[in-house]
C-alpha atoms as a PDB file:
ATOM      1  CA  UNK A   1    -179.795 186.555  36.458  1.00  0.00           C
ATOM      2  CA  UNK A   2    -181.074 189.638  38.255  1.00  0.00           C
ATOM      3  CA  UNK A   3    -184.664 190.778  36.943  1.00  0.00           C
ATOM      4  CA  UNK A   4    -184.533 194.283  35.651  1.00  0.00           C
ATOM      5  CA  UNK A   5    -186.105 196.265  38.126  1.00  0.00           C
ATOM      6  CA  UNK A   6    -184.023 194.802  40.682  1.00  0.00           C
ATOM      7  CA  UNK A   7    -180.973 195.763  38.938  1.00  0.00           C
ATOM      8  CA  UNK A   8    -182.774 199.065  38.075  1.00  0.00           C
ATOM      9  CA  UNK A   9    -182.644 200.140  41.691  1.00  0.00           C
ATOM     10  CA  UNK A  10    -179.273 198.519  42.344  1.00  0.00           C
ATOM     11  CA  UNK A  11    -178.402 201.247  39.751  1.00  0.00           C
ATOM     12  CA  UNK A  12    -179.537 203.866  41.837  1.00  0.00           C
ATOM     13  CA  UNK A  13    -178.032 203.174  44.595  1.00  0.00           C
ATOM     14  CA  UNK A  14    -174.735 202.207  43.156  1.00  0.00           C
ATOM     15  CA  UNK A  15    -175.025 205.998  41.938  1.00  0.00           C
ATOM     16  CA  UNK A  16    -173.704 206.372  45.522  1.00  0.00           C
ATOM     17  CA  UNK A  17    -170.474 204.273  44.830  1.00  0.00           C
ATOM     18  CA  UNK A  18    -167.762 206.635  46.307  1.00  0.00           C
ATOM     19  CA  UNK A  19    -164.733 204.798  44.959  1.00  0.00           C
ATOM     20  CA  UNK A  20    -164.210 201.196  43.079  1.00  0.00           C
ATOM     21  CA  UNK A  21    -164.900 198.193  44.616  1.00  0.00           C
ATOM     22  CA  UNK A  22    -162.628 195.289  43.598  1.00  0.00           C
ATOM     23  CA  UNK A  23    -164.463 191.607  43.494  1.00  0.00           C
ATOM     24  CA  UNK A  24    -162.240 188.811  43.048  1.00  0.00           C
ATOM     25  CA  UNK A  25    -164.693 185.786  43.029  1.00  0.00           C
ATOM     26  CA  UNK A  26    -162.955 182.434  42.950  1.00  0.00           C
ATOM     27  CA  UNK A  27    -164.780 179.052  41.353  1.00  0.00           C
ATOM     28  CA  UNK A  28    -163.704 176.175  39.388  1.00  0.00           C
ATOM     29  CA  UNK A  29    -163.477 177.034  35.525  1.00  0.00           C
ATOM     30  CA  UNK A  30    -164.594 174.796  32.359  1.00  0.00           C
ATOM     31  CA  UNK A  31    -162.869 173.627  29.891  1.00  0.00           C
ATOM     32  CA  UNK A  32    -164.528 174.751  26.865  1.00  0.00           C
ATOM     33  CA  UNK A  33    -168.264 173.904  27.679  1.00  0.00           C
ATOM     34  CA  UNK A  34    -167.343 170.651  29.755  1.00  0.00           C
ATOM     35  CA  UNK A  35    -167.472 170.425  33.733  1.00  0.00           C
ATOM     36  CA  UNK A  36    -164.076 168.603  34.445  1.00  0.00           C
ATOM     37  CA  UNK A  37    -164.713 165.715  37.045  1.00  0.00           C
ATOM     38  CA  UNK A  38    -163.674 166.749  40.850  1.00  0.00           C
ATOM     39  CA  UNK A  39    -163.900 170.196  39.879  1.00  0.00           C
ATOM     40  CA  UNK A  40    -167.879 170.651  40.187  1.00  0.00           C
ATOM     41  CA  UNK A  41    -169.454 173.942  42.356  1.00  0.00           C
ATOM     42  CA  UNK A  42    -173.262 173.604  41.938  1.00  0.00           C
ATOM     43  CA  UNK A  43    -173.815 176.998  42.847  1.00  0.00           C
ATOM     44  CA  UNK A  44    -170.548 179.001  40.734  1.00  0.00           C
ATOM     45  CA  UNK A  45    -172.890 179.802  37.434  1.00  0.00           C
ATOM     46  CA  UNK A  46    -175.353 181.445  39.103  1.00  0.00           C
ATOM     47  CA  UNK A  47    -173.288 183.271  41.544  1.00  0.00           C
ATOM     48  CA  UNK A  48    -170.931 184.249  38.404  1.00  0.00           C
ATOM     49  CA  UNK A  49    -174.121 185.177  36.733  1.00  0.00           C
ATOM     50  CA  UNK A  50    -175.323 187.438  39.250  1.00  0.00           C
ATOM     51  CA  UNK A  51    -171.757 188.989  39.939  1.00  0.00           C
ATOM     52  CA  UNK A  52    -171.271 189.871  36.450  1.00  0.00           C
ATOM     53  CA  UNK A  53    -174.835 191.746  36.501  1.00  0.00           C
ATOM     54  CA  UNK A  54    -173.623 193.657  39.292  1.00  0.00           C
ATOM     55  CA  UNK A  55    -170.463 194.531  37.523  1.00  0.00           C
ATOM     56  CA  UNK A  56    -172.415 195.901  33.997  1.00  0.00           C
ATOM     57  CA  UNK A  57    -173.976 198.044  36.375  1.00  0.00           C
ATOM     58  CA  UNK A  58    -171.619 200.564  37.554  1.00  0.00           C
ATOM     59  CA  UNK A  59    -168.130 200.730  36.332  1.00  0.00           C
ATOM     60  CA  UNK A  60    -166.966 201.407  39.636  1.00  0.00           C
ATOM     61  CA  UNK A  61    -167.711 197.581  40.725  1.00  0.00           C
ATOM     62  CA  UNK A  62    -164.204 195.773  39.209  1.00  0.00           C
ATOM     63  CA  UNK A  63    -164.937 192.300  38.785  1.00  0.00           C
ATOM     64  CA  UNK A  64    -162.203 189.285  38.748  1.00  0.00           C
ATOM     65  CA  UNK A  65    -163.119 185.642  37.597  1.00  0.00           C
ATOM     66  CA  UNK A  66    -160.413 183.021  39.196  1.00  0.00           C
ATOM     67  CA  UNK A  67    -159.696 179.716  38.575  1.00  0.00           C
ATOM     68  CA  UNK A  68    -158.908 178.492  42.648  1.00  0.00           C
ATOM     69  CA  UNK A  69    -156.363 176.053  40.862  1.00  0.00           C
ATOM     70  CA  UNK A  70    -154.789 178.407  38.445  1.00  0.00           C
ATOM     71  CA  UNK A  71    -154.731 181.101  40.373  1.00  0.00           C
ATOM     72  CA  UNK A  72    -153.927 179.259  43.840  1.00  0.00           C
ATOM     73  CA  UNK A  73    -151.176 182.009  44.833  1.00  0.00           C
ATOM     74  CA  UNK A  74    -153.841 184.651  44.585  1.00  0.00           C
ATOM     75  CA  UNK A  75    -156.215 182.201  46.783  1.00  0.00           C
ATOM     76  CA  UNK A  76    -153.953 182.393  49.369  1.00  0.00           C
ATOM     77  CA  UNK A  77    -152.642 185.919  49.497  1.00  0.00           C
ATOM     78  CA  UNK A  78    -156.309 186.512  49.868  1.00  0.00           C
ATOM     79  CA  UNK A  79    -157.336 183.468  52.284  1.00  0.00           C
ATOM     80  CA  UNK A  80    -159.607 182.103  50.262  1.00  0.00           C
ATOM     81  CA  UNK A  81    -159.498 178.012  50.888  1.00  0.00           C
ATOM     82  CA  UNK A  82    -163.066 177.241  49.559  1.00  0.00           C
ATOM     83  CA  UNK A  83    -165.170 178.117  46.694  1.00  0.00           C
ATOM     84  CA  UNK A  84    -167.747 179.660  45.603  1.00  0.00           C
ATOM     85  CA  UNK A  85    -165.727 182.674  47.882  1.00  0.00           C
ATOM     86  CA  UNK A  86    -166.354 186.088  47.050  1.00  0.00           C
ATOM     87  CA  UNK A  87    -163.745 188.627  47.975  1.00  0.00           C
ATOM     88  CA  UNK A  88    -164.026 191.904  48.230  1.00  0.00           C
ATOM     89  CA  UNK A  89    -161.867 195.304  48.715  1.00  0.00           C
ATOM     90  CA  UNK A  90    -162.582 198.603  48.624  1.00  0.00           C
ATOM     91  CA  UNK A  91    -160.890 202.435  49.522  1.00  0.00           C
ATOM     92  CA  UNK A  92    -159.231 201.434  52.380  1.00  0.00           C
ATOM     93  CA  UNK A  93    -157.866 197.860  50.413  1.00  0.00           C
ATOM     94  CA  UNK A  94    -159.042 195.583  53.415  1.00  0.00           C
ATOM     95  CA  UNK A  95    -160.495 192.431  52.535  1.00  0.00           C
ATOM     96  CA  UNK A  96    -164.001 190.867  53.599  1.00  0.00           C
ATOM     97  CA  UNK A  97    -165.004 186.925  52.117  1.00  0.00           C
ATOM     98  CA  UNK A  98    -168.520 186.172  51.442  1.00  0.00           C
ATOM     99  CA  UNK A  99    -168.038 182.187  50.999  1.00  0.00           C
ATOM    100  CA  UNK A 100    -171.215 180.576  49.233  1.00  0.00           C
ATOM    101  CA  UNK A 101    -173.604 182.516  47.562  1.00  0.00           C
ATOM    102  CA  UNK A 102    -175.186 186.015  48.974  1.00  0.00           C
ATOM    103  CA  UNK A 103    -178.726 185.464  48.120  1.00  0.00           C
ATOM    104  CA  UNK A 104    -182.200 185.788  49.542  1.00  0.00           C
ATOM    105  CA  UNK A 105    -181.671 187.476  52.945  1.00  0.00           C
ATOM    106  CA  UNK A 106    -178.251 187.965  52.447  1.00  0.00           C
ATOM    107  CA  UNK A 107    -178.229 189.686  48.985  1.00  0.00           C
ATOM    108  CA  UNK A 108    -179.457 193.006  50.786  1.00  0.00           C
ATOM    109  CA  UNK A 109    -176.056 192.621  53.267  1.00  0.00           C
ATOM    110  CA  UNK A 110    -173.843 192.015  50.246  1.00  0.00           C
ATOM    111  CA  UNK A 111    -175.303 194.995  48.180  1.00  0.00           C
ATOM    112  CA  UNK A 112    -174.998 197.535  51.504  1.00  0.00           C
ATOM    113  CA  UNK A 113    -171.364 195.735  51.951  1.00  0.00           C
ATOM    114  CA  UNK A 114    -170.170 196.618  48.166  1.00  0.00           C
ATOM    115  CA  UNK A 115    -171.342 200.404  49.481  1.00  0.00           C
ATOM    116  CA  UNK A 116    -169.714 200.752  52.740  1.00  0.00           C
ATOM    117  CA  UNK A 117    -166.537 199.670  50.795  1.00  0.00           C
ATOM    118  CA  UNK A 118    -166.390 201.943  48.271  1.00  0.00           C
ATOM    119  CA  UNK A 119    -167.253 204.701  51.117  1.00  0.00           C
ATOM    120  CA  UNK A 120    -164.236 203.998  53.288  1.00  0.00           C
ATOM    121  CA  UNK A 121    -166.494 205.002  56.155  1.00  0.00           C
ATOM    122  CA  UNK A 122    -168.605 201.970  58.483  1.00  0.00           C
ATOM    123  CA  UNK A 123    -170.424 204.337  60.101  1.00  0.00           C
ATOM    124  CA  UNK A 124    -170.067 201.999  63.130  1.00  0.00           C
ATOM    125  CA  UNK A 125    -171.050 203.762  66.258  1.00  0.00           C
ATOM    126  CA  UNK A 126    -168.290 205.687  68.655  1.00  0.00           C
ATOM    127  CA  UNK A 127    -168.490 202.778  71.055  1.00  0.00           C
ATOM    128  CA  UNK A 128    -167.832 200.063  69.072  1.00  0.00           C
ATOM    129  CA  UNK A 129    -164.825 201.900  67.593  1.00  0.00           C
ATOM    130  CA  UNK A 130    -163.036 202.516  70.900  1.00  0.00           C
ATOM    131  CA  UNK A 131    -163.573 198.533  71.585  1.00  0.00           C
ATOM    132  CA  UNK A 132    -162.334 197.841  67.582  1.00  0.00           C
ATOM    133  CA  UNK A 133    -159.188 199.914  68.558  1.00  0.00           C
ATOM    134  CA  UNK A 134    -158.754 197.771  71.687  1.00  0.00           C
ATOM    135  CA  UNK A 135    -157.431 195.509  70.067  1.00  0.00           C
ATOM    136  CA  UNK A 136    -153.633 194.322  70.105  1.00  0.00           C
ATOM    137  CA  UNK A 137    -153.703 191.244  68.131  1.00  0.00           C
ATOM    138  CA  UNK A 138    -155.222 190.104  65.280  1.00  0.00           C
ATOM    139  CA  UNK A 139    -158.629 187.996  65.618  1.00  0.00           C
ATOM    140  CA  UNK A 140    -160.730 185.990  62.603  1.00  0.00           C
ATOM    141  CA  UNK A 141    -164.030 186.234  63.078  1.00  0.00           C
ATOM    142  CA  UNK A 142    -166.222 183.631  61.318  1.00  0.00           C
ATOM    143  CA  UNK A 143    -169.865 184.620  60.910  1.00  0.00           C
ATOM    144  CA  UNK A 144    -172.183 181.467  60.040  1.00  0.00           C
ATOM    145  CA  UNK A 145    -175.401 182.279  58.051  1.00  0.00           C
ATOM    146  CA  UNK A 146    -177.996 181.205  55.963  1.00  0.00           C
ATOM    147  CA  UNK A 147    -179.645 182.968  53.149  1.00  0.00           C
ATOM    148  CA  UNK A 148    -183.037 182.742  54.685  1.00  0.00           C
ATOM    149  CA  UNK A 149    -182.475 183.094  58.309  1.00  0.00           C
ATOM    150  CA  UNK A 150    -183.973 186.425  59.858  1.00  0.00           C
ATOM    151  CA  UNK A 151    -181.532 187.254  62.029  1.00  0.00           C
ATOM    152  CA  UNK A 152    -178.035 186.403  60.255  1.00  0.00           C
ATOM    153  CA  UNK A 153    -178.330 189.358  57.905  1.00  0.00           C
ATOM    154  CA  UNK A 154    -177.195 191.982  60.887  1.00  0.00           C
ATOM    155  CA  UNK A 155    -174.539 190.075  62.346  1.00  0.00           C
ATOM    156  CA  UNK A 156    -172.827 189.308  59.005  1.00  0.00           C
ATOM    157  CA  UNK A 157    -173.256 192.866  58.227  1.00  0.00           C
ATOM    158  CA  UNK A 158    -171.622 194.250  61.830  1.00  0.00           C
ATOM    159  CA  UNK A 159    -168.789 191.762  61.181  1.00  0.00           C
ATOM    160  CA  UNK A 160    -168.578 192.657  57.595  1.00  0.00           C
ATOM    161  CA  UNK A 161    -168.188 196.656  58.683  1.00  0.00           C
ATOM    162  CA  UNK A 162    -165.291 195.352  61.574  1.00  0.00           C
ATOM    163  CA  UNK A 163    -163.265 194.160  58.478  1.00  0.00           C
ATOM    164  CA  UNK A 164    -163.403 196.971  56.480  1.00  0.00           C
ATOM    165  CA  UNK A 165    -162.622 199.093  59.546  1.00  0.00           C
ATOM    166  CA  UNK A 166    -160.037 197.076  61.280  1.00  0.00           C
ATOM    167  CA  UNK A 167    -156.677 195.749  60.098  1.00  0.00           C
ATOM    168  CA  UNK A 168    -156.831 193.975  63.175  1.00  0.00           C
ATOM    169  CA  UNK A 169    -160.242 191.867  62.043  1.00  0.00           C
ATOM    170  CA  UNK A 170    -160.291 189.233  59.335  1.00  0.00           C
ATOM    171  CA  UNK A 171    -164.113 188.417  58.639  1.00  0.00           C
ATOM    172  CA  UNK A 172    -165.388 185.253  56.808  1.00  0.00           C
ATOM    173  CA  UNK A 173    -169.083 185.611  56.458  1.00  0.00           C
ATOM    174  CA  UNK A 174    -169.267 181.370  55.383  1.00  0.00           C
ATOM    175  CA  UNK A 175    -173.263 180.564  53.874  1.00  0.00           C
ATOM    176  CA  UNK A 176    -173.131 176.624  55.788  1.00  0.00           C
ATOM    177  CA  UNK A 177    -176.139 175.912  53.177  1.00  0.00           C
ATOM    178  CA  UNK A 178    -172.888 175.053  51.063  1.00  0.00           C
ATOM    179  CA  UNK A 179    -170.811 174.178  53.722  1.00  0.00           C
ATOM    180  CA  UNK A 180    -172.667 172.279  55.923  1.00  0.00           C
ATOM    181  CA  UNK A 181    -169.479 170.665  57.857  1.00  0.00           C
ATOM    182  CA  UNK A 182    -168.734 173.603  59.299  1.00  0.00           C
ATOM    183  CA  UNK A 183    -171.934 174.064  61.369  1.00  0.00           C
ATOM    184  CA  UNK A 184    -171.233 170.343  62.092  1.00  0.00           C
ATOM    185  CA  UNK A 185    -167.584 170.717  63.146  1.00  0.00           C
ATOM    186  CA  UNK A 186    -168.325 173.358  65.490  1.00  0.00           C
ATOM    187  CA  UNK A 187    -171.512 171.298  67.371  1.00  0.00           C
ATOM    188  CA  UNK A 188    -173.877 174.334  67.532  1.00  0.00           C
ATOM    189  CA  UNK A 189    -177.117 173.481  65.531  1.00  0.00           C
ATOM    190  CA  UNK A 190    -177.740 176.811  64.919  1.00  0.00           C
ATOM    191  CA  UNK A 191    -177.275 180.472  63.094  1.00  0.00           C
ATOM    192  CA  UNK A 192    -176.196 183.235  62.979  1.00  0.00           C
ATOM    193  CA  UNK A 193    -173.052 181.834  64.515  1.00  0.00           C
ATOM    194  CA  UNK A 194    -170.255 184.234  65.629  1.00  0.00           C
ATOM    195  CA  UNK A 195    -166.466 182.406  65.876  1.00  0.00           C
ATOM    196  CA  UNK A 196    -163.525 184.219  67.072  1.00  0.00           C
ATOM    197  CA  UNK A 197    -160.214 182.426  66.106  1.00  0.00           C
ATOM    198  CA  UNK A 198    -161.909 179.564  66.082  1.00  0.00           C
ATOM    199  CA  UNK A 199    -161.997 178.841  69.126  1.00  0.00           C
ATOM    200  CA  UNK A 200    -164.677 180.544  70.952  1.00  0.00           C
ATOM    201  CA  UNK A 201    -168.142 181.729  69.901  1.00  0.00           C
ATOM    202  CA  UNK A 202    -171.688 183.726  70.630  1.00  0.00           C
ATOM    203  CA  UNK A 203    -174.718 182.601  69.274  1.00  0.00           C
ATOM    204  CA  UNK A 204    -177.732 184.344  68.020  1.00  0.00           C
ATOM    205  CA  UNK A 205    -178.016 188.434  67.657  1.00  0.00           C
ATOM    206  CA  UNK A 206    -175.655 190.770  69.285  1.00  0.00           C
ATOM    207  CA  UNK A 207    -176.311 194.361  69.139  1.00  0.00           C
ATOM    208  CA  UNK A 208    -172.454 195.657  67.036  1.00  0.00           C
ATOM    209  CA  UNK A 209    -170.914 196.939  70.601  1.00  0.00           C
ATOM    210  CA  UNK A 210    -171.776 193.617  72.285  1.00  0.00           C
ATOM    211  CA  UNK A 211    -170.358 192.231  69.503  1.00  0.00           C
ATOM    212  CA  UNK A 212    -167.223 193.523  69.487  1.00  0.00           C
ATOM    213  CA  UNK A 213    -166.633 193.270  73.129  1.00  0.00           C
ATOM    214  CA  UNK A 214    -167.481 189.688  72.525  1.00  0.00           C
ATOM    215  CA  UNK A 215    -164.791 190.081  69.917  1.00  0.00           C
ATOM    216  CA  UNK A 216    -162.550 191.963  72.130  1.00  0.00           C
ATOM    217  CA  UNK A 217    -162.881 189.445  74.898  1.00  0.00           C
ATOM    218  CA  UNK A 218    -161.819 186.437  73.344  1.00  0.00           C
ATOM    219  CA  UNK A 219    -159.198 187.616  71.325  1.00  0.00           C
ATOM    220  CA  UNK A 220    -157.744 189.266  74.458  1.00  0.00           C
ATOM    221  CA  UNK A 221    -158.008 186.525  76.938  1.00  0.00           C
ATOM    222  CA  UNK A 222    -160.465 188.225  79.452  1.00  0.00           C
ATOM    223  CA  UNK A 223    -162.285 185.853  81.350  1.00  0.00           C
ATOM    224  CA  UNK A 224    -162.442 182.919  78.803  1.00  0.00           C
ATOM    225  CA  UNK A 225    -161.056 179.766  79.858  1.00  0.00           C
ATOM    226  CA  UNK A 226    -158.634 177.696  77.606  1.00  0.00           C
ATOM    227  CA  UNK A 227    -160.071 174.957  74.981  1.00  0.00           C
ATOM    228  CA  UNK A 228    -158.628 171.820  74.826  1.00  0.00           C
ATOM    229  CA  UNK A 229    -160.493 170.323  71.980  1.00  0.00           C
ATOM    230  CA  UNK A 230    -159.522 172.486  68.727  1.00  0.00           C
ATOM    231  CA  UNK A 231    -162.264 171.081  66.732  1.00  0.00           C
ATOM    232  CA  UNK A 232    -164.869 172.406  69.166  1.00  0.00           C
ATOM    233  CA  UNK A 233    -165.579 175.819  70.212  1.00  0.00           C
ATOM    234  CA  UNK A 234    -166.295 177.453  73.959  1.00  0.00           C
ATOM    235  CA  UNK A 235    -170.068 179.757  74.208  1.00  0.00           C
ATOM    236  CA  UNK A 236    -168.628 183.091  75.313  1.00  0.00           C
ATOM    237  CA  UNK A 237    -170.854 184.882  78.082  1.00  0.00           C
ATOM    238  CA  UNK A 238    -172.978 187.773  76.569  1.00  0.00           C
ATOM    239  CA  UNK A 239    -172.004 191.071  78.131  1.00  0.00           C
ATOM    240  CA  UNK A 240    -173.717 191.490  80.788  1.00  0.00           C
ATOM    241  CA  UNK A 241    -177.414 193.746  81.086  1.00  0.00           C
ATOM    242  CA  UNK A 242    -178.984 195.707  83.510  1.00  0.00           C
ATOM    243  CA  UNK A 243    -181.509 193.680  85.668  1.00  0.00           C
ATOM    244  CA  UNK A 244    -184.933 193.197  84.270  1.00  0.00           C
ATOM    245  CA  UNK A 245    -187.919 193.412  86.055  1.00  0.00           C
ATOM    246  CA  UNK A 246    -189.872 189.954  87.314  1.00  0.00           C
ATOM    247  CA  UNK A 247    -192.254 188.371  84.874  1.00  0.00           C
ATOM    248  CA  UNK A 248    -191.561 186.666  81.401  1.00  0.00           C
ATOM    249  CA  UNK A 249    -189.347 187.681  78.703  1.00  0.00           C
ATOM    250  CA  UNK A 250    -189.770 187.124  74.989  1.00  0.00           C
ATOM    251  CA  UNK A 251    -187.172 185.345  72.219  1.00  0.00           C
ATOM    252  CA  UNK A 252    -186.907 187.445  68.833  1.00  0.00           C
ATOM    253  CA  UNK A 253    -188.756 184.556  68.039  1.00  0.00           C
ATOM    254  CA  UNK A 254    -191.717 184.784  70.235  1.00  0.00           C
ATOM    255  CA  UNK A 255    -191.039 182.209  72.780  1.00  0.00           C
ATOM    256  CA  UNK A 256    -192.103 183.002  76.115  1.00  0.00           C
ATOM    257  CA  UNK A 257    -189.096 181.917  78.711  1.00  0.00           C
ATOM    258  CA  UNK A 258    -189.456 181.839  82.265  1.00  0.00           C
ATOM    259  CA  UNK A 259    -187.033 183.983  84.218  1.00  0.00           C
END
């Protein structure tokens, strides 16, 4: 699944595994060599495929293969309710879920992820931990991606590090490639897509402070009025920047926007 010098220099670096990684990755089994009708992923084999590469790589990475329907208690004691979800735990034993299939962009992300894991350290900057520690209830935070986007990469990696450091943070890092209806249920057109308990949200690219005081704000309350339509989500305000000079501005995208 993963050509050779690829996996060659995923070797090296997985020299650098501190601990083992657990990956509990959760699909719909055959029956013998038969798909079973109802119970099709189109994307499982390959993402199998490329997990179990991984896993002959470093005996450190512990790999799982569920069935979500055998193994539905084990589903739910990790909050997986979709497949193809990855799962994954490392020194500290908090869990992060990669739902879909890390590729392209995103491979890089899940590779770095499987590191930071094993290391038990985010290296997250002194800022963002005092705002991570903040916290006195616990948030979800839902990052929407796609595998070729530019810009989803650093956000799902930020929110991936806030799991791994935070009991307080449950992160879903959900590919809507595969899950379409949930960039559709939410009525932003767009990623990388941050949602906090599902309720309110920031689009585009925070820097990982902004982000978690984006975090912090909505899970405590500050200054974000109620929603009364579950299905829909409320644009959070960025935090706020010191005053730019007169003249244009730029988009990471290279759109010119008046100020």
């Amino acid at each position: 699944m993963i050509p050779v010098a690829e996996l060659n220099r995923i070797r090296a670096r997985f020299s650098q595994l501190k601990s083992r990684v657990r990956i509990d990755f959760f699909t719909f089994l055959k029956q013998g060599e038969l798909a079973v009708a109802g119970r099709e992923c189109a994307h499982c084999d390959d993402i199998q495929a490329m997990l179990e590469d991984l896993a002959a790589v470093s005996t450190r990475i512990a790999l799982t293969i569920h069935d979500v329907e055998a193994d539905i208690e084990i589903a739910h004691k990790l909050d997986v309710d979709k497949i193809p979800a990855i799962v994954i735990r490392g020194q500290t034993n908090r869990a992060v879920r990669y739902f879909g299939s890390p590729s392209q962009r995103q491979f890089a992300v899940f590779i770095e992820t499987l590191l930071t894991a094993s290391a038990g350290a985010t290296e997250l900057k002194a800022e963002t931990l005092r705002l991570l520690r903040k916290l006195r209830t616990d948030v979800s935070v839902r990052v929407l991606v796609t595998p070729t986007c530019t810009f989803s990469p650093a956000m799902a990696f930020n929110a991936l590090r806030f799991g791994l450091q935070s009991t307080r943070v449950k992160v879903d890092v959900i590919d809507v490639t595969q899950f379409p209806a949930v960039l559709q249920r939410v009525g932003v057109p767009a990623v990388p897509l941050t949602i906090v308990n599902d309720t309110y949200a920031t689009p585009g690219v925070l820097g990982e402070s902004d982000m978690a005081q984006a975090i912090l704000q909505a899970a405590e309350g500050e200054d974000v009025s109620v929603v009364s339509r579950p299905k829909t989500v409320t644009l959070l305000a960025r935090p706020q920047r010191q005053q730019q000079p007169p003249g244009p501005r730029r988009t990471p995208g290279g759109l010119i926007l008046p100020r």
